[in-house]
Protein backbone atom coordinates (compact mmCIF):
# COMPACT_ATOMS: atom_id res chain seq x y z
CA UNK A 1 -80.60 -49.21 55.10
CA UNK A 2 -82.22 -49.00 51.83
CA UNK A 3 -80.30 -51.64 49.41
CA UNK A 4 -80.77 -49.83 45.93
CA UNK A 5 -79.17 -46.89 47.86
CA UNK A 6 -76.30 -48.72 49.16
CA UNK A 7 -75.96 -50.39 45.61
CA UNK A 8 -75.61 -47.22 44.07
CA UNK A 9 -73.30 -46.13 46.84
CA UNK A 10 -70.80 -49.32 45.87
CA UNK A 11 -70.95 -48.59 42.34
CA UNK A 12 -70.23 -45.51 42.52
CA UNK A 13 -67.31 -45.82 45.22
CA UNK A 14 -66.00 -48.61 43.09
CA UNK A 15 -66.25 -46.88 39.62
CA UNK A 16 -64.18 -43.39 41.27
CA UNK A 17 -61.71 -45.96 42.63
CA UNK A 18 -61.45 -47.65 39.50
CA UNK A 19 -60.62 -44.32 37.86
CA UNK A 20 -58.42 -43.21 39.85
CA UNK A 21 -56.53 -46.71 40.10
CA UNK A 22 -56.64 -47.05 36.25
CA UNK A 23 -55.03 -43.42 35.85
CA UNK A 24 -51.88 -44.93 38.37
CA UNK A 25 -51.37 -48.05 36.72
CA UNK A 26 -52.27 -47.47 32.74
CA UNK A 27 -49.29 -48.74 31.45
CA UNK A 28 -51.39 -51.56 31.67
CA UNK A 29 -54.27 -50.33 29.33
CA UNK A 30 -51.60 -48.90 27.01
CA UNK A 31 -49.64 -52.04 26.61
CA UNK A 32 -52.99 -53.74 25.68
CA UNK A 33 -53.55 -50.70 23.61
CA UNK A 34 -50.42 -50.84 21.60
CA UNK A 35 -50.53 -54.60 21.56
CA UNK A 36 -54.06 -54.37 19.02
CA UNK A 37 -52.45 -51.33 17.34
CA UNK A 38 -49.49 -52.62 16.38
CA UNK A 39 -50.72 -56.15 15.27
CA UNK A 40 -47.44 -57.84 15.81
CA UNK A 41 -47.75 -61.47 17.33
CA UNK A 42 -44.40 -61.42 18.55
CA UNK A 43 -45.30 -58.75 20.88
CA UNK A 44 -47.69 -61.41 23.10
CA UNK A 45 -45.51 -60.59 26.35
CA UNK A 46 -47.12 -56.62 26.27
CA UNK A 47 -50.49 -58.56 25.71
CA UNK A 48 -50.35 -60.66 28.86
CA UNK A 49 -48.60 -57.88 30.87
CA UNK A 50 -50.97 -55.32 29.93
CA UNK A 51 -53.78 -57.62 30.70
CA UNK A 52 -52.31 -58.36 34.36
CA UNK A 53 -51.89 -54.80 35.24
CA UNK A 54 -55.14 -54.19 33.93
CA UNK A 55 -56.96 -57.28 35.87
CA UNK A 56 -54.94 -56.41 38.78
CA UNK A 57 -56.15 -52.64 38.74
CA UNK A 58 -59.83 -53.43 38.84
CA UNK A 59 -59.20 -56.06 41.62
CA UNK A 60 -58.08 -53.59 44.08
CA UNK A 61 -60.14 -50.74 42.83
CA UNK A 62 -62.46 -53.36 43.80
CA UNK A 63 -61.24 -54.62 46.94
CA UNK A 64 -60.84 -50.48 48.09
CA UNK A 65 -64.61 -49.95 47.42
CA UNK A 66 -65.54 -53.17 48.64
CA UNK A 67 -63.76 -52.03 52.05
CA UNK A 68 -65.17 -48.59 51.76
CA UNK A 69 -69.03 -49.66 51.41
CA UNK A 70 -68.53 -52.16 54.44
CA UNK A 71 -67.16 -49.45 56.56
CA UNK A 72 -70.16 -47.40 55.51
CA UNK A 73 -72.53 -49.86 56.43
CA UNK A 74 -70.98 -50.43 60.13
CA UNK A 75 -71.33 -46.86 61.22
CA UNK A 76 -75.03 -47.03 59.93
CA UNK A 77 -75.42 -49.92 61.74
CA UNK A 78 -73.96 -48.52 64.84
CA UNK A 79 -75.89 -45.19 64.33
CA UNK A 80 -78.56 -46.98 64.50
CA UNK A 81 -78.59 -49.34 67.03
CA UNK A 82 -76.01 -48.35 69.26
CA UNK A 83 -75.28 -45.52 71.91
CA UNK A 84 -73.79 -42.27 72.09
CA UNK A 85 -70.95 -42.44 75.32
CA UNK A 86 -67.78 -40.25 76.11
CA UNK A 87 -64.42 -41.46 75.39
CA UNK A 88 -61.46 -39.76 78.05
CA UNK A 89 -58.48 -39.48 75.82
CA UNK A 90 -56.02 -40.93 78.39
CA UNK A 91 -53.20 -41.03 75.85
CA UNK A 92 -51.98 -39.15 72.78
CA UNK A 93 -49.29 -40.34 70.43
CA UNK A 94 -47.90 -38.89 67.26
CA UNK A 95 -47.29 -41.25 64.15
CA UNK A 96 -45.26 -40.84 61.12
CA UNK A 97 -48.09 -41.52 58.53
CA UNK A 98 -50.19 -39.53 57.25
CA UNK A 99 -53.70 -40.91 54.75
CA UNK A 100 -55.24 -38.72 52.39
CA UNK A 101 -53.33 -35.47 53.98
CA UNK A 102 -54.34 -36.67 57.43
CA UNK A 103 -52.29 -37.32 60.17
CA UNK A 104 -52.50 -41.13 61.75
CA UNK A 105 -52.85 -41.19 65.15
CA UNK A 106 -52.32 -43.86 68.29
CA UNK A 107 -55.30 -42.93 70.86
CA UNK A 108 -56.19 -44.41 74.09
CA UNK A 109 -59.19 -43.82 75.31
CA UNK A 110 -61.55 -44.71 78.58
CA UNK A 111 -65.06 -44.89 76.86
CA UNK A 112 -68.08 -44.71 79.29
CA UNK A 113 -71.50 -43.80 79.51
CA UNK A 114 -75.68 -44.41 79.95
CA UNK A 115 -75.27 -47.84 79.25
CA UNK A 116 -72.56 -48.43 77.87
CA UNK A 117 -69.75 -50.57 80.79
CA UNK A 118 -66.66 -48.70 81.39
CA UNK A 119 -63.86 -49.90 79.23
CA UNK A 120 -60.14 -49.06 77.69
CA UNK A 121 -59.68 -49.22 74.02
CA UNK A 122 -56.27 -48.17 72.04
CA UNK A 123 -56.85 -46.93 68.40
CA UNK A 124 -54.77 -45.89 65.46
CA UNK A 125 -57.07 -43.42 63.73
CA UNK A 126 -57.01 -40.58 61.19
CA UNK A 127 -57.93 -37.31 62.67
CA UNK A 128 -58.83 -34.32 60.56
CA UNK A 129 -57.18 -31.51 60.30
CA UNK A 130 -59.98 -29.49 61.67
CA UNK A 131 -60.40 -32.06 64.53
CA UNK A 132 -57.05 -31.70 65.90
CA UNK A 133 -57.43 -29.14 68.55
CA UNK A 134 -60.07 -31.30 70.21
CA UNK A 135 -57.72 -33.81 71.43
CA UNK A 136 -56.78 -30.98 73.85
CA UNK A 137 -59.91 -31.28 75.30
CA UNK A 138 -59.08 -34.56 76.16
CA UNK A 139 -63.21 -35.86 75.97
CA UNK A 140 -64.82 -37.10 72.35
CA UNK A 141 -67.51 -38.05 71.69
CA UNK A 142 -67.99 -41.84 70.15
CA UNK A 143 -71.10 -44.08 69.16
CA UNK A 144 -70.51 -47.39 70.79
CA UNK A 145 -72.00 -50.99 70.37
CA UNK A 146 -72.20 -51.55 74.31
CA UNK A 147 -72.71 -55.50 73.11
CA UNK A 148 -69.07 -55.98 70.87
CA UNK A 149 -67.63 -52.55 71.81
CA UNK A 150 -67.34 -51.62 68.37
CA UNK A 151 -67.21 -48.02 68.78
CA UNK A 152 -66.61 -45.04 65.97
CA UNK A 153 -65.69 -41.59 66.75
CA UNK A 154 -68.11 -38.64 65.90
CA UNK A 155 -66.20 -35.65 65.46
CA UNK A 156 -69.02 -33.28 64.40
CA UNK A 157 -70.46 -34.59 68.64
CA UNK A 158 -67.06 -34.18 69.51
CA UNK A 159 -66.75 -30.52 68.93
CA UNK A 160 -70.45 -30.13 71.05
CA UNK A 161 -69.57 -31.96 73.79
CA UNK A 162 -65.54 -30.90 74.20
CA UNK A 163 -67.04 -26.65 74.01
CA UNK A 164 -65.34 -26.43 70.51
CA UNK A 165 -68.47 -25.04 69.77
CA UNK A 166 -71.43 -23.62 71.91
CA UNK A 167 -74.63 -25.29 72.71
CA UNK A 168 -77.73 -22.88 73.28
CA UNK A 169 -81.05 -24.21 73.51
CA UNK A 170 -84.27 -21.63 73.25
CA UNK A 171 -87.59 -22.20 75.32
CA UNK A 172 -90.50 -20.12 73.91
CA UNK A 173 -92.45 -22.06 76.73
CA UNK A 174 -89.96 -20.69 79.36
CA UNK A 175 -89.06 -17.76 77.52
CA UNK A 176 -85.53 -18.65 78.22
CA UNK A 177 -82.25 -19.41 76.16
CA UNK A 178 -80.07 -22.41 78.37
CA UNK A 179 -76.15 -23.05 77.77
CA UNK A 180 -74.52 -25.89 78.16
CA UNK A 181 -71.64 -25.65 76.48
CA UNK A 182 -68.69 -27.46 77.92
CA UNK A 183 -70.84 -29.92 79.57
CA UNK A 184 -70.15 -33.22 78.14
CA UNK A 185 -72.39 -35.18 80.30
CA UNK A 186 -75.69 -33.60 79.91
CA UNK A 187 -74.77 -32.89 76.20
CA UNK A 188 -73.81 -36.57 75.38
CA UNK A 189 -77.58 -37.27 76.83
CA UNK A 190 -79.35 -35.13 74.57
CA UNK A 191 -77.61 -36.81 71.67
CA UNK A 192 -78.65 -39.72 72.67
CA UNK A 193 -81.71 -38.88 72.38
CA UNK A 194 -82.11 -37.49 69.43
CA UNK A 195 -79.90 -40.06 67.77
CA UNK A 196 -82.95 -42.65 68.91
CA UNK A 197 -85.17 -40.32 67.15
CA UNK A 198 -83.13 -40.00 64.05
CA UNK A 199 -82.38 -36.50 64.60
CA UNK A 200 -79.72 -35.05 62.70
CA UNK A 201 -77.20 -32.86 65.05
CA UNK A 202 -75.56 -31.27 61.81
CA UNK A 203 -76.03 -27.42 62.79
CA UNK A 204 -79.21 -25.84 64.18
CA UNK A 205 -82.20 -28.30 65.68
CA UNK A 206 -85.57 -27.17 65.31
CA UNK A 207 -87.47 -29.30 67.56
CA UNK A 208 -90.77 -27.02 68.02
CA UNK A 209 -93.20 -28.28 65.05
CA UNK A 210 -91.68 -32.21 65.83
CA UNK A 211 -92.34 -35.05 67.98
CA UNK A 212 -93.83 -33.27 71.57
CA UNK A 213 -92.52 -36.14 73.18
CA UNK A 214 -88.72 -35.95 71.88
CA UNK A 215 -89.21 -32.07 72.47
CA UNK A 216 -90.21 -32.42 76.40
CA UNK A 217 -87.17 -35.10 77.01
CA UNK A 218 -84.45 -33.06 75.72
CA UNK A 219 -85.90 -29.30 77.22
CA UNK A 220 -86.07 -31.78 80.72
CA UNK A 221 -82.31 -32.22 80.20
CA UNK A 222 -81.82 -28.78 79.18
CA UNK A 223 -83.76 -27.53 82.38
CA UNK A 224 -81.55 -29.70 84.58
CA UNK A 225 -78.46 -28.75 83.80
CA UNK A 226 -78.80 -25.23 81.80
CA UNK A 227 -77.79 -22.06 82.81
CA UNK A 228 -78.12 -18.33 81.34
CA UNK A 229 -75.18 -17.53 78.83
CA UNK A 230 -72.55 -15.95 80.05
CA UNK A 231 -73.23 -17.10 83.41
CA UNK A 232 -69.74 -18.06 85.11
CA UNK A 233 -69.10 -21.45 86.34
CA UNK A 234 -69.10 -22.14 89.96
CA UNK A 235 -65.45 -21.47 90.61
CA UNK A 236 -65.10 -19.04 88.32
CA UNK A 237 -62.88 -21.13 86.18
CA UNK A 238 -63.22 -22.88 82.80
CA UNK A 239 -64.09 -26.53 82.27
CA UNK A 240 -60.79 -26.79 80.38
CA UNK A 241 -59.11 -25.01 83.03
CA UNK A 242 -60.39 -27.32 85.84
CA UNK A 243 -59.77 -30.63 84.24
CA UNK A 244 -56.11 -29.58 83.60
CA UNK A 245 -55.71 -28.87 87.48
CA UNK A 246 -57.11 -32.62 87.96
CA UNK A 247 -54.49 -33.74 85.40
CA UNK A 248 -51.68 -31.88 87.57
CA UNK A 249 -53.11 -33.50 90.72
CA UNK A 250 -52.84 -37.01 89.61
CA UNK A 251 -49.23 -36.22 87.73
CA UNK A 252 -48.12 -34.87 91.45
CA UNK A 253 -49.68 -37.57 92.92
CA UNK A 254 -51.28 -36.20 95.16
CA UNK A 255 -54.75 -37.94 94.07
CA UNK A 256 -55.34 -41.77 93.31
CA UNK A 257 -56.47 -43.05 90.47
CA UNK A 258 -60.17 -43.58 91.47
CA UNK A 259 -59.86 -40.59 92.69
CA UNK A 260 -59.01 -38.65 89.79
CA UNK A 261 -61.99 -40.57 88.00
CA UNK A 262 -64.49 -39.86 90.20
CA UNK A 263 -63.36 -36.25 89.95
CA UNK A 264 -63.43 -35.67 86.16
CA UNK A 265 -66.56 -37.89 85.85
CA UNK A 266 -67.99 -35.19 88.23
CA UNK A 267 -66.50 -32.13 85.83
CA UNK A 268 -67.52 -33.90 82.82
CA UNK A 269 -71.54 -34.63 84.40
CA UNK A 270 -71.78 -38.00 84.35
CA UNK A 271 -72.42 -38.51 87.83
């Protein structure tokens, strides 16, 4: 990470914060304020208080952006060095808080992946407003440190990988356009991949004039599991549509629960 840019990331954080904190507690500046204006030396208790208030303002404007830059730095970190997996939402609870407008959420959640071990992790998180409907997908998409198990949810992936939004990839070598949207498995690979090339996954990819090498790994993906848009899946039905008929299998109980893993692993392509 380049330290004058982080530096200038802090500052900045911390002077907004500061602002904002300042404009909620300025009785403190004002009580200073009138203190000097006033001149009266019997007045000292609207010194000291506005002084406190004022002291204590920057310490948690302080403390916020302190917080803020760490957090920053973590998910660089972990863009960096660690991997792209799926996450199973296996629960979904509702919570009465909401931060900055967004709703606070308890999630469980099986994370797997290219490896990254199989594990269960429960999270209270803040999911945006235009995330929500993925959660009905039940499958996000999260960057995991497969050595602590920090992990951080990337909604933007999410979206990709639950078929929130399609995935097309053109072949001027095979003259062909692939889909794979709604396949998580094959999806979550190719992010991988271009998250170890520092590829950006923010809209369209242009991979034709970049690294050949990067180019031939993701089209071998693509190749694999790709198919002509608008081609129907092999049953006819929707990924959406076949994972919920899992979920009714295991609530009848008619499937175990290895079973019903091994089956949505299969749906999802990570087998």
């Amino acid at each position: 990470m380049d330290t004058a840019r982080a530096d200038r990331g802090f500052v900045g954080t911390f002077l907004r914060t500061l602002a904002f904190v300042m404009l909620c507690g300025i009785v403190g500046p004002i009580f200073l304020v009138l203190y000097f204006v006033i001149g009266d030396r019997s007045l000292q208790w609207m010194f000291w208080t506005g002084a406190a208030i004022t002291v204590l303002n920057v310490l948690i404007a302080f403390a916020i952006a302190y917080g803020a830059d760490n957090r920053r730095e973590k998910i660089a970190r972990m863009m960096a060095t660690g991997r792209m997996a799926l996450a199973d939402l296996t629960s979904v609870e509702q919570t009465t808080v909401e931060i900055n407008g967004q709703p606070l959420m308890k999630l469980g959640l099986r994370i797997h992946g290219d490896g990254v071990p199989t594990f269960d992790a429960q999270i209270r998180k803040t999911v945006p407003i235009v995330a929500q409907g993925l959660l009905h997908r039940r499958v996000l998409a999260v960057v995991v440190d497969p050595a602590t198990r920090e992990f951080e949810i990337d909604w933007q992936a999410s979206a990709l990988v639950a078929g929130s939004v399609p995935a097309q990839f053109s072949s001027a070598e095979d003259g062909r356009t692939y889909d794979l949207s709604g396949q998580p498995g094959p999806l979550i690979a190719i992010l991988e991949v271009l998250r170890r090339h520092g590829i950006a996954t923010d809209g369209t990819v242009d991979l034709r004039n970049g690294d050949p090498y990067l180019r031939q790994e993701v089209m071998a993906i693509v190749r694999q599991y790709g198919r002509q848009p608008g081609a129907a899946a092999t049953d006819g039905r929707s990924l959406t549509e076949r994972l919920d008929e899992l979920d009714a299998l295991r609530a009848a109980g008619r499937i175990s629960e290895r079973e019903y893993g091994e089956a949505r692993r299969r749906l999802l392509g990570t087998t």
